[in-house]
Structure formats: structure tokens, C-alpha cells
Protein backbone atom coordinates (compact mmCIF):
# COMPACT_ATOMS: atom_id res chain seq x y z
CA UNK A 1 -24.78 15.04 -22.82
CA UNK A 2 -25.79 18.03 -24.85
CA UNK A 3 -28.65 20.21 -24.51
CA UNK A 4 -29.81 23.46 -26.55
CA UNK A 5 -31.88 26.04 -25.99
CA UNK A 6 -34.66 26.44 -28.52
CA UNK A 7 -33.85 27.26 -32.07
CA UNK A 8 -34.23 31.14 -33.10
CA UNK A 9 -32.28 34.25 -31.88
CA UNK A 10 -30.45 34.13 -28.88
CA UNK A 11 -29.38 36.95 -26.33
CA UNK A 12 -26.30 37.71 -23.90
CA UNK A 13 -29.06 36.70 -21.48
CA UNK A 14 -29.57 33.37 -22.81
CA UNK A 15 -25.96 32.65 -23.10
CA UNK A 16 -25.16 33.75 -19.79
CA UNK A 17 -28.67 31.43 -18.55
CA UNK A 18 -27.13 28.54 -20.70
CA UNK A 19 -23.28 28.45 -18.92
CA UNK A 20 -25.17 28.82 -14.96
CA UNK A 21 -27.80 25.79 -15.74
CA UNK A 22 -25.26 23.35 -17.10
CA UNK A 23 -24.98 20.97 -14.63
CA UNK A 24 -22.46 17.57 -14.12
CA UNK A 25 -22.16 15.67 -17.25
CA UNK A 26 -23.79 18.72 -19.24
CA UNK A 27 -22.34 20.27 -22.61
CA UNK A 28 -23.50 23.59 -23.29
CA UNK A 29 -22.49 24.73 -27.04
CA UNK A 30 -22.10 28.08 -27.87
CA UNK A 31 -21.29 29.94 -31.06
CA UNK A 32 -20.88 33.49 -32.43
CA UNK A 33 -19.33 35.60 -29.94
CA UNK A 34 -16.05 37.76 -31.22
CA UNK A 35 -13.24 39.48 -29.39
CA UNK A 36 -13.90 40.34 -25.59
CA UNK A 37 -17.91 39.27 -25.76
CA UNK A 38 -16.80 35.87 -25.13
CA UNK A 39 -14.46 37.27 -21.59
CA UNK A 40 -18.12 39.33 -20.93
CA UNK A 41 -20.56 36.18 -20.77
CA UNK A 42 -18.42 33.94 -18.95
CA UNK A 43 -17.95 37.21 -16.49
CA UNK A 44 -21.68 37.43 -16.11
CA UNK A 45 -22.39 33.92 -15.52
CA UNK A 46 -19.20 33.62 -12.68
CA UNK A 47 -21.02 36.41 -11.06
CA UNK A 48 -24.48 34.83 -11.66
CA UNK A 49 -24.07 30.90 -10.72
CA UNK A 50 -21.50 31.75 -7.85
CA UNK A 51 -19.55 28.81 -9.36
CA UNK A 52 -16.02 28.46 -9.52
CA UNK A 53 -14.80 28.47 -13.63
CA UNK A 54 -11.79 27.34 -15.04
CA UNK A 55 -11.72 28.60 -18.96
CA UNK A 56 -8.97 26.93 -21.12
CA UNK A 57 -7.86 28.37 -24.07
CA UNK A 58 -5.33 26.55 -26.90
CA UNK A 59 -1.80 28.15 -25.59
CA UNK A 60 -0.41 30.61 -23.00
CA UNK A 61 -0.66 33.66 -25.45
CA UNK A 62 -4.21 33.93 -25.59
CA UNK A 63 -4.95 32.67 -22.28
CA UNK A 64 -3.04 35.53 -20.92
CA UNK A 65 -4.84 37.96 -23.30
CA UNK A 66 -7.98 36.50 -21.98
CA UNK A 67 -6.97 36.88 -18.41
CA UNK A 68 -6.83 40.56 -19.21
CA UNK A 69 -9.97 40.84 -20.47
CA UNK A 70 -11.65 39.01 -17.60
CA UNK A 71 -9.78 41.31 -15.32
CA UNK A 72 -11.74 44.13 -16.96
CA UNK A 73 -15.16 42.59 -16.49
CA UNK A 74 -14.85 41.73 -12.58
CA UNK A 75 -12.61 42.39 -9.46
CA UNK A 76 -8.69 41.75 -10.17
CA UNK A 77 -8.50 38.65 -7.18
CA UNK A 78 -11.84 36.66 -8.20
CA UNK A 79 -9.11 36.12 -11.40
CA UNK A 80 -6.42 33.36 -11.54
CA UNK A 81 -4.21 33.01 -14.22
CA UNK A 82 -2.35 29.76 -14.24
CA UNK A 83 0.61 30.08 -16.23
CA UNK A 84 2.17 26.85 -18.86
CA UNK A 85 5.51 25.97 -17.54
CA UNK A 86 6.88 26.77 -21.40
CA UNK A 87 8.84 23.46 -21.33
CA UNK A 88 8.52 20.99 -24.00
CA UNK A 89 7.16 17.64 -22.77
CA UNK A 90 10.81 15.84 -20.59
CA UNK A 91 12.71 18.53 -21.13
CA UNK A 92 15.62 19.02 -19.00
CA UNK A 93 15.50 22.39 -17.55
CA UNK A 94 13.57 24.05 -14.32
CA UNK A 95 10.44 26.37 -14.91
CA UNK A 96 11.81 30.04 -15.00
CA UNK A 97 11.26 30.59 -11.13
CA UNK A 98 8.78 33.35 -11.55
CA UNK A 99 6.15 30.95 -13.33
CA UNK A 100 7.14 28.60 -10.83
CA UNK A 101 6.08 30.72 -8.35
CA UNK A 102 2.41 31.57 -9.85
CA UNK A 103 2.06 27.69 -10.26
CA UNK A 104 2.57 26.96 -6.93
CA UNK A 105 0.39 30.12 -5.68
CA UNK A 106 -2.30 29.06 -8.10
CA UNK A 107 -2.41 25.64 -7.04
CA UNK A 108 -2.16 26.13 -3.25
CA UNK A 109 -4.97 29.06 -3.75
CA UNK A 110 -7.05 26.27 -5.15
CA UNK A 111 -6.21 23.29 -2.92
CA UNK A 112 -7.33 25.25 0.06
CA UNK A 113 -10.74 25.13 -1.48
CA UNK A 114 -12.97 22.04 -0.46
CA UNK A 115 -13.76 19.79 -3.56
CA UNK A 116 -17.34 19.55 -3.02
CA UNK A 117 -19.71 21.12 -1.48
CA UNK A 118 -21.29 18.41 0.49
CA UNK A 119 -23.51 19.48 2.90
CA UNK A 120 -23.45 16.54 5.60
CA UNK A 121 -19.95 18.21 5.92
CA UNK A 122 -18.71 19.63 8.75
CA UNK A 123 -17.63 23.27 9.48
CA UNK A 124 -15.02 24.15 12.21
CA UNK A 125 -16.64 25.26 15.44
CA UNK A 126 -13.94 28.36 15.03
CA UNK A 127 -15.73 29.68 11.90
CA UNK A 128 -19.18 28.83 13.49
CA UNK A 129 -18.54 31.62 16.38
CA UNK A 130 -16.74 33.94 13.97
CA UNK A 131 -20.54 33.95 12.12
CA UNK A 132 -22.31 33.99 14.75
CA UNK A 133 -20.34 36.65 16.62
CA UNK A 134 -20.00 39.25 14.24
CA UNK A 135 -23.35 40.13 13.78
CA UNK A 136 -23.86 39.23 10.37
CA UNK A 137 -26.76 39.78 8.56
CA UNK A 138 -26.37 39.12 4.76
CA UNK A 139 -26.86 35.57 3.51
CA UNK A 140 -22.87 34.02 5.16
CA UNK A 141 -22.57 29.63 4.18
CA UNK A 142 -19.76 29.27 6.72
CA UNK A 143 -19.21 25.86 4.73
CA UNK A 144 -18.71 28.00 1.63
CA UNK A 145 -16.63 30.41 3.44
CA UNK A 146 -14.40 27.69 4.82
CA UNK A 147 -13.69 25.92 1.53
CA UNK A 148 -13.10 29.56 0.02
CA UNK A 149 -14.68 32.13 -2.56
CA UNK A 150 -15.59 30.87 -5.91
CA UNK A 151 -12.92 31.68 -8.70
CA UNK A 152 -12.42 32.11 -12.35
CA UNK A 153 -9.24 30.57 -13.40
CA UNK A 154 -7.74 30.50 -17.19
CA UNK A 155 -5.39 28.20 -18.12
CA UNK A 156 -3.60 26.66 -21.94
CA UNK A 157 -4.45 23.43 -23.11
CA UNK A 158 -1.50 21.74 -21.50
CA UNK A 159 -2.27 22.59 -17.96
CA UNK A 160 -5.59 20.18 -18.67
CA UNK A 161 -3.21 17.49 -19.25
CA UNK A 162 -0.43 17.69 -17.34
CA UNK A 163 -0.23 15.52 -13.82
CA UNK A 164 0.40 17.63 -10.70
CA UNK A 165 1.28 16.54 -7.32
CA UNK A 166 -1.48 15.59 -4.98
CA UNK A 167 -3.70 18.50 -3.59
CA UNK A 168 -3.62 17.19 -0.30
CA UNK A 169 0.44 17.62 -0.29
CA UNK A 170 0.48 21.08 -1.74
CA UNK A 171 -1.98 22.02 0.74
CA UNK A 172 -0.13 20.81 4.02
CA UNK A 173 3.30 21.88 2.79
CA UNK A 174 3.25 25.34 4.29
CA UNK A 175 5.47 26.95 6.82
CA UNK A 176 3.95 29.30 9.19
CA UNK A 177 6.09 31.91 10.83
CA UNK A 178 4.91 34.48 13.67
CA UNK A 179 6.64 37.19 15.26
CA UNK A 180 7.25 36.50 19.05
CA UNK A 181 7.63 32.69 18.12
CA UNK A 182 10.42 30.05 18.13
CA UNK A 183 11.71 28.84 14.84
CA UNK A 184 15.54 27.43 14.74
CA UNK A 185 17.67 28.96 12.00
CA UNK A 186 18.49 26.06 10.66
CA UNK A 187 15.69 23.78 10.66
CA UNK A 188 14.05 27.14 8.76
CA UNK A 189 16.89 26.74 6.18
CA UNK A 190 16.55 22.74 5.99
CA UNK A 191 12.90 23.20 5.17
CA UNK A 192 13.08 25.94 2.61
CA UNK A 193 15.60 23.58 1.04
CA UNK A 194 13.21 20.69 1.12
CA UNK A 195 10.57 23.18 -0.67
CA UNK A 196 12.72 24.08 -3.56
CA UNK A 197 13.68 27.27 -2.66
CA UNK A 198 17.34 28.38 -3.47
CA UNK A 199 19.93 29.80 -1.13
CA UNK A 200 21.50 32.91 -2.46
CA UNK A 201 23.68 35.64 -1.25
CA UNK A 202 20.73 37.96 -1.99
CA UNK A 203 17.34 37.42 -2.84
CA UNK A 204 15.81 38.95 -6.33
CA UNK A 205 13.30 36.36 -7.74
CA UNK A 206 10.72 34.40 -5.95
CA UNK A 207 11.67 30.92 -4.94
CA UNK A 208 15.05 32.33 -3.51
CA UNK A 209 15.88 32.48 0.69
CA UNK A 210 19.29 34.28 1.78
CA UNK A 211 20.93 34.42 5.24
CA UNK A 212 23.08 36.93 7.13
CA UNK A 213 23.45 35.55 10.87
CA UNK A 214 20.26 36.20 12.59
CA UNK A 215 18.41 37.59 9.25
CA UNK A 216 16.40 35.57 6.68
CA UNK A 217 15.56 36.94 3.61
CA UNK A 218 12.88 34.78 1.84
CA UNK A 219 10.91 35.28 -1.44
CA UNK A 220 7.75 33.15 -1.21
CA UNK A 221 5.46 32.86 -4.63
CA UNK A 222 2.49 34.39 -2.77
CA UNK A 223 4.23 37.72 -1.74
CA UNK A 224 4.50 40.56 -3.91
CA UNK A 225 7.91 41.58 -2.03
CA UNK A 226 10.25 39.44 0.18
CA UNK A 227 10.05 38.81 3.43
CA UNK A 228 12.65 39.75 6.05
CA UNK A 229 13.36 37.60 9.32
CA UNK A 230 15.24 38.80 11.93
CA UNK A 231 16.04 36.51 14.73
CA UNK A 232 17.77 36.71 18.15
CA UNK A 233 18.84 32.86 19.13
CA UNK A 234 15.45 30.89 17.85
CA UNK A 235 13.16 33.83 18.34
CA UNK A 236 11.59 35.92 15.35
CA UNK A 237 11.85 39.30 16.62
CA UNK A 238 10.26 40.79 13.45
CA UNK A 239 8.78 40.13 10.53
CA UNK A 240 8.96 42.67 7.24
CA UNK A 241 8.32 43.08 3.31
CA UNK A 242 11.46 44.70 1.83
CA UNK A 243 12.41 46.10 -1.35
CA UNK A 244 15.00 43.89 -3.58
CA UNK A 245 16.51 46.39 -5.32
CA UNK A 246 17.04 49.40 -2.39
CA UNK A 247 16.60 46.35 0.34
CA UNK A 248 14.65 49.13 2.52
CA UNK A 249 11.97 47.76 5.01
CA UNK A 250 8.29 48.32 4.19
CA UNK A 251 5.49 47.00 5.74
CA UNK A 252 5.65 45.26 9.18
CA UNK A 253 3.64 41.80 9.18
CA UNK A 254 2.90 39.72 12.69
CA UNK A 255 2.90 36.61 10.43
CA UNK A 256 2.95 35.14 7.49
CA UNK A 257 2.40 31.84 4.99
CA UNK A 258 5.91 30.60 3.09
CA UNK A 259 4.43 28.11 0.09
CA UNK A 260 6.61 25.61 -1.85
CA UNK A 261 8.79 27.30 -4.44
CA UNK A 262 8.72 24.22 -6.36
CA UNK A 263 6.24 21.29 -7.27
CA UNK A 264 9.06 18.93 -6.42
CA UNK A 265 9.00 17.59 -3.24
CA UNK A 266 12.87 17.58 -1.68
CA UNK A 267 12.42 16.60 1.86
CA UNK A 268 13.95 13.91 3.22
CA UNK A 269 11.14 11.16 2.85
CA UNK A 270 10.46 12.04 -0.59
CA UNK A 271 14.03 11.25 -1.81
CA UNK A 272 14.12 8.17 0.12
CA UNK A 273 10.70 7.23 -2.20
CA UNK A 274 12.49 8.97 -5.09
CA UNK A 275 15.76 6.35 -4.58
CA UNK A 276 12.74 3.27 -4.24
CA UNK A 277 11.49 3.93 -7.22
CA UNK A 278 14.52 4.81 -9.65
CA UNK A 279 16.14 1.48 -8.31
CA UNK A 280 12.99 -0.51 -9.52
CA UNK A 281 13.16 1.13 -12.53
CA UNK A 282 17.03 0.29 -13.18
CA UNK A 283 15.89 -3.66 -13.26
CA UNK A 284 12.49 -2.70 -15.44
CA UNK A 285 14.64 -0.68 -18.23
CA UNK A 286 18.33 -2.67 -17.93
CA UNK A 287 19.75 0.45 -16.77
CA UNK A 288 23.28 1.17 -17.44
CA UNK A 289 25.12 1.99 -13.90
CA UNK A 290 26.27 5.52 -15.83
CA UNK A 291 22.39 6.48 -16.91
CA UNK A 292 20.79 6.39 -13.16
CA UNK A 293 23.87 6.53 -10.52
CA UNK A 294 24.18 10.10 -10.87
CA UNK A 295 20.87 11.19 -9.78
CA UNK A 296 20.78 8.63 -7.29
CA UNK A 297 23.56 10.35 -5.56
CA UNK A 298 21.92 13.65 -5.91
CA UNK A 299 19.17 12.46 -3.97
CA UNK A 300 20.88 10.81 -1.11
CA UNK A 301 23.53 13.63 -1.25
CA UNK A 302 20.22 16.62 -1.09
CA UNK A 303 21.44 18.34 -4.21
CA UNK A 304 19.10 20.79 -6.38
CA UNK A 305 17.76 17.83 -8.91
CA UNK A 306 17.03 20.29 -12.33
CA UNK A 307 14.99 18.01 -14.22
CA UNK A 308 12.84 17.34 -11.17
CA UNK A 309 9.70 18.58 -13.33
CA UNK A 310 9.87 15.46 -15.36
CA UNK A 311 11.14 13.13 -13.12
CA UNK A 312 7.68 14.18 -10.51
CA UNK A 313 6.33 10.23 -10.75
CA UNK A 314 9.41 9.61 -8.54
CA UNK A 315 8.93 12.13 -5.43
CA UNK A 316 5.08 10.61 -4.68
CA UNK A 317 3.29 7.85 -4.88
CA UNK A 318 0.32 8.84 -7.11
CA UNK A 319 -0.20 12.19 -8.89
CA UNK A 320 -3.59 14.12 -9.47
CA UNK A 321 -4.46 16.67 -12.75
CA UNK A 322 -6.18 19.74 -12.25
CA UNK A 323 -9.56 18.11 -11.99
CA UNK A 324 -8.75 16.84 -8.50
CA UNK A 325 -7.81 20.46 -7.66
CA UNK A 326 -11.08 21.54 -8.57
CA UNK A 327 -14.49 21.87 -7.00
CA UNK A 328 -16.69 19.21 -7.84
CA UNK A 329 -19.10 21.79 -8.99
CA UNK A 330 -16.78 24.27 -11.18
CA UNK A 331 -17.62 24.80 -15.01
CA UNK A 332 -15.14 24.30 -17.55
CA UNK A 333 -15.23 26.31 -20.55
CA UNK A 334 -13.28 25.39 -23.24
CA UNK A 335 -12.74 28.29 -26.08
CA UNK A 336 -12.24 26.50 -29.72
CA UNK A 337 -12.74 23.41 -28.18
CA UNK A 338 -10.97 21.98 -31.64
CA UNK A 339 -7.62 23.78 -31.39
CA UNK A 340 -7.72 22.64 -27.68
CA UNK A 341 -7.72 19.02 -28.11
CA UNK A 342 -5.16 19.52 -31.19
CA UNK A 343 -2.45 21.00 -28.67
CA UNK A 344 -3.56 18.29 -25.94
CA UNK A 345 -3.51 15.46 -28.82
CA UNK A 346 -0.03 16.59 -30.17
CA UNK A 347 1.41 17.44 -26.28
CA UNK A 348 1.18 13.39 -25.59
CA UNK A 349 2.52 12.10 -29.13
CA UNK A 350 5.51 14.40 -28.38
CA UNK A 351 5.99 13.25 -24.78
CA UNK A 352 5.95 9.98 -26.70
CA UNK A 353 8.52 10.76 -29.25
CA UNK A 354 10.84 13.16 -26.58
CA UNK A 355 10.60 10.17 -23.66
CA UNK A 356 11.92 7.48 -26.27
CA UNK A 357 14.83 9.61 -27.78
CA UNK A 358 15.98 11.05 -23.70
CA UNK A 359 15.67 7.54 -23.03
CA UNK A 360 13.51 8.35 -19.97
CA UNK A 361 12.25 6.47 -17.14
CA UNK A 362 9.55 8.17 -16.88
CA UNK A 363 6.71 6.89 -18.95
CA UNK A 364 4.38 9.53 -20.85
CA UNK A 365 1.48 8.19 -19.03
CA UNK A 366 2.95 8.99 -15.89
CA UNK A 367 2.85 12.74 -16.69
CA UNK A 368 -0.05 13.45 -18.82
CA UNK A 369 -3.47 12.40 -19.34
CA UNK A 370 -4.12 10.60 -23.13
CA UNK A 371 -7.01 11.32 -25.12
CA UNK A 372 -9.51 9.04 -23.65
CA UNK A 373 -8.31 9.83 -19.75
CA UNK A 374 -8.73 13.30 -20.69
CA UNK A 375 -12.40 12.71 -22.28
CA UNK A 376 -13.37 10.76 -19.50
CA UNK A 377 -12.73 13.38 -16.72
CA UNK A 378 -14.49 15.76 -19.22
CA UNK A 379 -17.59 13.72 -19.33
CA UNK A 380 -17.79 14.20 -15.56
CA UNK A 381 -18.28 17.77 -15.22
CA UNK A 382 -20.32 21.08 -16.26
CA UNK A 383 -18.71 21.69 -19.81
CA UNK A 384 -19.35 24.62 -21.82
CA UNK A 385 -17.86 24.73 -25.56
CA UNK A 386 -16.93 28.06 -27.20
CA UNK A 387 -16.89 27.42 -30.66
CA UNK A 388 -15.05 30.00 -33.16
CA UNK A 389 -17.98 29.60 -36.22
CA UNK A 390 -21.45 30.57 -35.88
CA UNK A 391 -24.04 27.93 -35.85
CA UNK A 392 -22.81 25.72 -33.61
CA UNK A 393 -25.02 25.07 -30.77
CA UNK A 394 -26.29 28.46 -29.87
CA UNK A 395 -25.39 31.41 -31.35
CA UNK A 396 -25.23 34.97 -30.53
CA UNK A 397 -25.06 37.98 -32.70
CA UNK A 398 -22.29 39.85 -31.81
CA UNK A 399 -19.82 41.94 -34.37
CA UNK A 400 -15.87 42.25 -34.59
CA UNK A 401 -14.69 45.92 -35.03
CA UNK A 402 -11.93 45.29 -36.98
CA UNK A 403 -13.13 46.59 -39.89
CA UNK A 404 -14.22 49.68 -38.10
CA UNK A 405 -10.31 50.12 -36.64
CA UNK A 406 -9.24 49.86 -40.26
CA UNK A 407 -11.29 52.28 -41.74
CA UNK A 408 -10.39 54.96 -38.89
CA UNK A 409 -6.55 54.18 -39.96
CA UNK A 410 -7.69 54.48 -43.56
CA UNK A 411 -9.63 57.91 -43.25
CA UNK A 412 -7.47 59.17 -39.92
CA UNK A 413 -10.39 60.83 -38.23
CA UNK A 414 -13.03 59.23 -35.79
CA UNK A 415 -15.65 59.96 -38.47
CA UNK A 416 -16.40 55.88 -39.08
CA UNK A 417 -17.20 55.69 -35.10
CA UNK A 418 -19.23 58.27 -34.88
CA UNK A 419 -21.60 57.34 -38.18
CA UNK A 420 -21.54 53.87 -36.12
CA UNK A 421 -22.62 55.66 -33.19
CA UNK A 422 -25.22 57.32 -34.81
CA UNK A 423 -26.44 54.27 -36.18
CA UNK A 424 -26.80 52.22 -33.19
CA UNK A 425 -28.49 55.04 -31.19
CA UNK A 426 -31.06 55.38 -33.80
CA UNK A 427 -31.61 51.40 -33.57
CA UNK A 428 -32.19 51.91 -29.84
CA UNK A 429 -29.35 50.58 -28.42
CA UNK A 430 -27.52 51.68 -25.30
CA UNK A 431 -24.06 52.16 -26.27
CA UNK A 432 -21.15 51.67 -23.67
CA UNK A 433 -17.21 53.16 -25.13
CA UNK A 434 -14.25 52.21 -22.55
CA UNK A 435 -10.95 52.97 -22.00
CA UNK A 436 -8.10 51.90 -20.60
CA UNK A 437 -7.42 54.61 -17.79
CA UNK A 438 -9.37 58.25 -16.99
CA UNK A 439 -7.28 60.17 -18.92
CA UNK A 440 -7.76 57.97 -21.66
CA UNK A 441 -11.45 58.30 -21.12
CA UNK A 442 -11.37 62.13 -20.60
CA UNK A 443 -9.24 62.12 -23.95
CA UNK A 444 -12.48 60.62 -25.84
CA UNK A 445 -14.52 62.71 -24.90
CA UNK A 446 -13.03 65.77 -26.15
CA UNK A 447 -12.76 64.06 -29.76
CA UNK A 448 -16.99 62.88 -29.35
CA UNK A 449 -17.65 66.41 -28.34
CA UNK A 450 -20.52 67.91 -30.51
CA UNK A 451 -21.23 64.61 -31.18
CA UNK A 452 -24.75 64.03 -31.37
């Protein structure tokens, strides 16, 4: 359903108004914003409807860019940048482990969060007498604060379709470590192995685990630095971050989270399900002995399986998309909705062409959403559609500065932006210059000085 505010001009206010009202099976249309205006009215309305919004863009480039830009509006962790994997569709490689890593942090960040907000349910007495224990006074929803702070997430066209495992799984494979506690060695090293980490002789990149006799050095995608264990018989005696390259202690911890490195599931049940379903799937294709025996002895032998990303079907018994990861409540905002649905459009004809020439037994359907799947989970929720031309639902003045940044180069003085200073001052308008960093800032000044 579409709705529009009434014909005429249109403010930052109304646009910001428009993206907090629209509710579940709600389009909002919007039209005319240029460069970072666009990061500045979806900031404002996160801030304003307390909702959680995920904002795709057409590829990881400019969601990245966008990222940035939101970054600049509001606090650096009410941000989430969910990186592409940057494989083509059954490709047989493994995500570079550092986007890996963000995946998995991303997607565990959000499948802590409840999917509704529901209020016949319940809270956990615990965070009942942390509220009413600490004295609180401000306006605390302990069911809000159990399901987690709302977020702003930005994401390329392919994470909309792409199938994930199921929210409940990422959520409940965790391993919790304290200092002072028992953990056996090796049933710590059996599990990591399970989770996709990789055992090295020393640990550089997230998603890697190394041991010395009693010390375990892991890399988890949620840490900024890996984690040391040391360990007398079962016991964790400490806890610490450490430095990869000088492999100096920093910062003691009394205990901490270690999430999946991988979205594959590698325990021991899940290549048991794995082996089920490949050996239905040898009588459903005719399978030649030499195009599925060797996996199936990589998964009853517990090797690393590479092209585990596309093989995902296999390792659970249903999958979810990002929409089940979601609150029921979040707004999606889709910028250029056209060049979106081009990329998501061509993503699943090339799954279709790539799964036919690797002669996969995986079926496209299995690992992205189609056009009409896609639509239909659309359809559902609070959608707000950036369009690039004006005139398009509403539209908001707003100007580029390109021209002004090319006539600065041309003339190689800052007389352009000052006669545009000028001019907006005299219209009335408040005018706002930033900078990257203080000095930067400082820097400016000193050129505007006199400047009047």
C-alpha cells in the first residue's frame, strides 16, 4: 500500500514524519534528496521512531559509503554494516575470513534481538529486579531491553536475497568461557572445530584458534583482538586480549562470548544431516559415484568442507533470509529501489545459469529468494523507497555541491563557498560546515576568517 503526504513543498521534517508513520504493509515514496541528505533523514527518523532500520543499497560499494555517512549522523554502535560475501552465486571458495567474521557478528547481534515486540510476552524475572533495583527513573521497557536496542543496519541487494541459517541456531551456538571455570582442552578444540574456526600455529585473522599445551589462542568475529586461554588441567586460570603481531597481553577479561566463525554448521549432528541429504540427492540427480563420494567422506571424516557456503541446504533442515532475523517492526529502506531489484533479479538468473554449468545439487531456490518470494516478504513490512529522480512520491529540495567543488578546483581559492555562504545567510538559513577531524575544522576556519 502506498500513501503520500499532500501535494506541495515538502521539508526534512516531513520526510523524517513520513519514514516513522509507515507502518506494516506501508510504502512510503520519497524523492529528491542528493549525497549524504538521504544518510541524514533516515538518521533522524532511527532516532525519532526508536525502530530498528535496515537500509539496502544496490552493491557493497555504496553500502559501505553509506555506512560512513550514517556513522557521522549518530553513535558508531547504533550502526551495523553487514558486509556481501563477494562470491558469485555457487562459487567454490570460502568468504575471506574477515567478512566472515562481520557476518556472523552481524547476524548473532541481530538474532539476540526478539522478533516482535509482543507485549503478552514475558520478561525474565532476572531483568525485572535489575529494573527495579537500580533505582531507575527514566522511561526503562525491560521487554525492550531484553530483546536489545534498536539498530540501523545497511546491507547490498544480495544480502535481501540470500538464505541464511536459522536465527534460532546462530543464536544458541555460542561458547561461554569464564575464568575460575572448567572447560577440557579438547572438547574446547572439538567445538571450535565444529564452529568453523581453523587451527593454526598462530592466530592472525578472525575465525582462527591456536594451541600451545595449556594456552588457547582464539580469534572470535566479535573481538577486536584475540583472546588468550591459559589453562592448568581443565581449569581457565586467565582470560586475556593480546596483540597478533607483538603477541603481548592487554586487557584482562573474567569472561567472554566465542561466536561461530562460519555460517556452516560442522558439528557432529549436522554432518550426519549433511550425509542424509547428499545421499537422497545422489538417487534424485543419477549421481555419478566420482561427483558426490568425495564430500561424503569429508563429512564423515570432519574435514574443512570449502564450498560449505553453497552447499548450506545440506547442514539444516530449513533456512531463514534476513527477514526472519529481523524485528517484526523494523523499516526497510530501499535506496534506488530500481537498481536494487536489477542486482536481486540478475543474482537468481545467474545462480540459475552457474548451478546448471557446476552441475550442483543444490537448487537456486534453495539459496535465494526469486522475485515473487522476495516481493511477498516486502509486502509484509514498513517499506520506505528512495528514489534517485525528483517527483516521485514526495520530494524534497535539497542541492548536490558538485558543481560548487568544481568551480573551487577551477578558480583554486574558496571564493565560490564563501559567495554561497553569503547567499544562504542572506536567505535566512542556518548554515552548518563539517569536517572530518578538529584540525581539519580548526584549518577552515583560518581560510573563512574575515569572512562575513
Amino acid at each position: 500500500m502506498s500513501f503520500l503526504l499532500p501535494t506541495g513543498k515538502h521539508s526534512i521534517k516531513d520526510a523524517v514524519e513520513g519514514v516513522c508513520s509507515t507502518g506494516l504493509g506501508q510504502r512510503f515514496v520519497l524523492s529528491g534528496l542528493t549525497g549524504s541528505s538521504k544518510a541524514y533523514v533516515l538518521a533522524k527518523a532511527f532516532l525519532s521512531s526508536k525502530k530498528s532500520i535496515l537500509i539496502v543499497l544496490p552493491d557493497n560499494e555504496v553500502a559501505e559509503e553509506f555506512a560512513k555517512d550514517l556513522e557521522f549522523f549518530l553513535k558508531k554502535e547504533d550502526v551495523k554494516f553487514y558486509p556481501a560475501t563477494e562470491l558469485l552465486p555457487f562459487e567454490r571458495q570460502e568468504t575471506h575470513p574477515e567478512i566472515a567474521a562481520k557476518r556472523m557478528d552481524f547476524l548473532h547481534s541481530l538474532a539476540k534481538i526478539g522478533r516482535s515486540l509482543d507485549p503478552t510476552q514475558t520478561v525474565p524475572p532476572s531483568t525485572l529486579r535489575q529494573a527495579q533495583g537500580s533505582g531507575r527513573t527514566d522511561s526503562f521497557d525491560p521487554l525492550r531491553q531484553a530483546q536489545g536496542r534498536p539498530f540501523i543496519a545497511i546491507t547490498a541487494a544480495v544480502n535481501l536475497v540470500e538464505k541464511l541459517p536459522p536465527r534460532e541456531a546462530i543464536k544458541n551456538k555460542i561458547i561461554k568461557l569464564l575464568k575460575g571455570a572448567e572447560h577440557p582442552r579438547e572438547t574446547l578444540v572439538l567445538t571450535l572445530l565444529d564452529m568453523g574456526y581453523k587451527k593454526m600455529t598462530m592466530v592472525e585473522e578472525r575465525g582462527e584458534f591456536s594451541v600451545r599445551g595449556g594456552i588457547v589462542d582464539i580469534f572470535p568475529p566479535s573481538e577486536k583482538y584475540p583472546l588468550r586461554l591459559e589453562l592448568s588441567g581443565d581449569e581457565i586460570d586467565s582470560i586475556r586480549t593480546f596483540d597478533p603481531v607483538t603477541q603481548r597481553s592487554q586487557r584482562e577479561l573474567t569472561e567472554v562470548s566465542i561466536l561461530p566463525a562460519k555460517a556452516v554448521d560442522l558439528s557432529s549432528e549436522a554432518r550426519n544431516l549433511a550425509k542424509n541429504k547428499l545421499l537422497e540427492r545422489v538417487e534424485e540427480f543419477s549421481l555419478k559415484r566420482e561427483d558426490w563420494e568425495p564430500l561424503y567422506n569429508s563429512l564423515r571424516e570432519h574435514e574443512n568442507i570449502i564450498e560449505g557456503e553453497f552447499l548450506l541446504p545440506l547442514f539444516y533442515e530449513k533456512l531463514e533470509t534476513i527477514f526472519d532475523y529481523l524485528p517484526s517492526d523494523a523499516i526497510i529502506a530501499l535506496i534506488d529501489p530500481s537498481k536494487i531489484f536489477e542486482e536481486t533479479d540478475g543474482i537468481f538468473t545467474e545462480a540459475i545459469e552457474r548451478a546448471h554449468s557446476e552441475k550442483s545439487i543444490i537448487k537456486p531456490d534453495e539459496l535465494y529468494l526469486d522475485r515473487d518470494s522476495l516481493d511477498k516478504l516486502l509486502e509484509k513490512m514498513p517499506l520506505v523507497a528512495i528514489e534517485p529522480f525528483k517527483n516521485e512520491g514526495i520530494t524534497i529540495e535539497t542541492e548536490s555541491n558538485l558543481d560548487l567543488r568544481q568551480d573551487i578546483a577551477l578558480k583554486k581559492d574558496l571564493s565560490p563557498l564563501k559567495k554561497m555562504l553569503k547567499d544562504r545567510l542572506d536567505q535566512g538559513f542556518s548554515v552548518f560546515v563539517t569536517a572530518h577531524n578538529k584540525a581539519q575544522a580548526e584549518r577552515f576556519g583560518e581560510l573563512l576568517d574575515g569572512f562575513k
